[in-house]
C-alpha atoms as a PDB file:
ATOM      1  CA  UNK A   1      66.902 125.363 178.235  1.00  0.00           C
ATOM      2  CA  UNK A   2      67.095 121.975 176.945  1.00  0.00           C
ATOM      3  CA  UNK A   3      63.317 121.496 176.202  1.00  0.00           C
ATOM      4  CA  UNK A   4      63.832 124.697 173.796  1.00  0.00           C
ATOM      5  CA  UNK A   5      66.676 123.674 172.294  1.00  0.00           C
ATOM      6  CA  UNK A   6      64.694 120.382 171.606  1.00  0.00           C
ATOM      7  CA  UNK A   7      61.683 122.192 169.755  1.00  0.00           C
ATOM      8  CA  UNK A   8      63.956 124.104 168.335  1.00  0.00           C
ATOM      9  CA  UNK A   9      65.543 120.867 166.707  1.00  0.00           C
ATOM     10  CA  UNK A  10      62.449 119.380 165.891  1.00  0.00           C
ATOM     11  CA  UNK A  11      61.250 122.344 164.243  1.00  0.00           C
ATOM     12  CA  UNK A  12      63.974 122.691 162.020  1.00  0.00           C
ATOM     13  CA  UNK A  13      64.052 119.077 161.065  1.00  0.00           C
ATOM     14  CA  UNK A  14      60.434 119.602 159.988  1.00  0.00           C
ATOM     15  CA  UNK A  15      61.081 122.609 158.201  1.00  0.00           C
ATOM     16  CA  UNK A  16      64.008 120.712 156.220  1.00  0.00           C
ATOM     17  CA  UNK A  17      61.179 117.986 155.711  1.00  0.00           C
ATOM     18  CA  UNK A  18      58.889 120.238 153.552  1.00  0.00           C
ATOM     19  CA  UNK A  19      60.991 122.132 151.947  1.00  0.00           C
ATOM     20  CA  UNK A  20      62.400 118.777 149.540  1.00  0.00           C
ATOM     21  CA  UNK A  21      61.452 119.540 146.192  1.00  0.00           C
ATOM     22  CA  UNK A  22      58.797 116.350 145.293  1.00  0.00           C
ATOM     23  CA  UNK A  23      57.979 117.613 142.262  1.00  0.00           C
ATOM     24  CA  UNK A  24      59.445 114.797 140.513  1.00  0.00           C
ATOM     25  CA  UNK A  25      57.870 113.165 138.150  1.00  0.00           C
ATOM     26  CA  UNK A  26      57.544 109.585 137.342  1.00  0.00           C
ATOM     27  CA  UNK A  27      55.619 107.921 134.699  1.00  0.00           C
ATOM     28  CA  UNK A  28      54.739 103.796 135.006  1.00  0.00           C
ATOM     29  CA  UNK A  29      55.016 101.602 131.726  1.00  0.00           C
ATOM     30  CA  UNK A  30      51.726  99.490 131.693  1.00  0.00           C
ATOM     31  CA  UNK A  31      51.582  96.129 130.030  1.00  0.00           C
ATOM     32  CA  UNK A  32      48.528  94.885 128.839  1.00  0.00           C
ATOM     33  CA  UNK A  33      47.856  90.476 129.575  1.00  0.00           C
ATOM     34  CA  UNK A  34      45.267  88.953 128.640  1.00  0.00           C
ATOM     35  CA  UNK A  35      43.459  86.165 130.910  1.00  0.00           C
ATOM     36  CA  UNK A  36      43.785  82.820 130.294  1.00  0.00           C
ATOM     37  CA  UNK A  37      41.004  80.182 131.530  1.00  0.00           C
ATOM     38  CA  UNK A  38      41.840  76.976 132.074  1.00  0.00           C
ATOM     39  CA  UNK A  39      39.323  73.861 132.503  1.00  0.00           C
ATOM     40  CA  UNK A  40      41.480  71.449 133.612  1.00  0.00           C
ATOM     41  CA  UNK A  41      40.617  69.785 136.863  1.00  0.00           C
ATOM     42  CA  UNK A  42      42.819  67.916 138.956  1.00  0.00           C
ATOM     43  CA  UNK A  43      42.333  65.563 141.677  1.00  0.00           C
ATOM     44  CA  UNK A  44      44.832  65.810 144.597  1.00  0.00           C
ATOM     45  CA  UNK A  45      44.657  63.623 147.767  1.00  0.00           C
ATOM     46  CA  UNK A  46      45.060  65.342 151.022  1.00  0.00           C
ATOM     47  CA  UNK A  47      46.071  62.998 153.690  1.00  0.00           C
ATOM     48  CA  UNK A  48      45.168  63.471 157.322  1.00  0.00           C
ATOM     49  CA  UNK A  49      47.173  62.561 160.223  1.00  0.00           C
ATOM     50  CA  UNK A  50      45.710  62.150 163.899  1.00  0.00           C
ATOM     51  CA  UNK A  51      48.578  64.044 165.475  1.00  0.00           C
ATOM     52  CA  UNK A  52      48.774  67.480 163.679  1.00  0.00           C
ATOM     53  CA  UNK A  53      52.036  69.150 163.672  1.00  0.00           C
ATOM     54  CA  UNK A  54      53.363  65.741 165.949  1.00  0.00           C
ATOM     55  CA  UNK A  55      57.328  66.068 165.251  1.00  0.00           C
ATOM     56  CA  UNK A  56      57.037  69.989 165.244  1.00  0.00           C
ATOM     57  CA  UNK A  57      55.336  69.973 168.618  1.00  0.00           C
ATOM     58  CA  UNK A  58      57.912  66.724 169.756  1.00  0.00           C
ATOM     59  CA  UNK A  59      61.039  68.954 168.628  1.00  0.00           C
ATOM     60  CA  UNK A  60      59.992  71.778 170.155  1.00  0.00           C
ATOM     61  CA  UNK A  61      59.282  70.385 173.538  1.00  0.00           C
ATOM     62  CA  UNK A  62      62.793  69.150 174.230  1.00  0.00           C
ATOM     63  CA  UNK A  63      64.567  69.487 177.482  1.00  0.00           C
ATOM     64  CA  UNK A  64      68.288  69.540 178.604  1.00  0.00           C
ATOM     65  CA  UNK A  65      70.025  68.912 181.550  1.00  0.00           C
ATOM     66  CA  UNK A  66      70.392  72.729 182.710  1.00  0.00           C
ATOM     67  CA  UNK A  67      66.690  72.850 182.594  1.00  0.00           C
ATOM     68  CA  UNK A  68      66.018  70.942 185.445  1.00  0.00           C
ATOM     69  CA  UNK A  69      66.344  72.857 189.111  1.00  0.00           C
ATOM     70  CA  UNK A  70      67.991  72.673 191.355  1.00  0.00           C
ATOM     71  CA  UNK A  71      67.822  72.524 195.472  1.00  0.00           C
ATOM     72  CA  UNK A  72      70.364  74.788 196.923  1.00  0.00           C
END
């Protein structure tokens, strides 16, 4: 009884699906840019570090007090 009343839900709630009028139109504004080309170069300076991530990996690796285990 309750696996029919179940298809008989989902049915319906499909049925109720397909029958919402979409016929709705909807019309998109374009806008027209034109492209701009630059020839400007500029030199950055990446620096590099031996310990990637170091304080990220140091703050995430903390431990507390409650961590530790204990003998019973």
């Amino acid at each position: 009884m309750k696996t029919i009343v179940t298809l008989i839900f989902v049915l319906f709630i499909g049925v109720a699906a397909q029958a919402q009028d979409s016929k709705v139109d909807t019309k998109v504004e374009t806008i027209e840019m034109s492209i701009v080309t630059s020839t400007t170069k500029e030199n950055t300076v990446a620096r590099l570090y031996k310990n990637k991530n170091s304080r990220v990996k140091k703050a995430l690796s903390f431990t507390t007090k409650r961590n530790k285990a204990k003998l019973a």
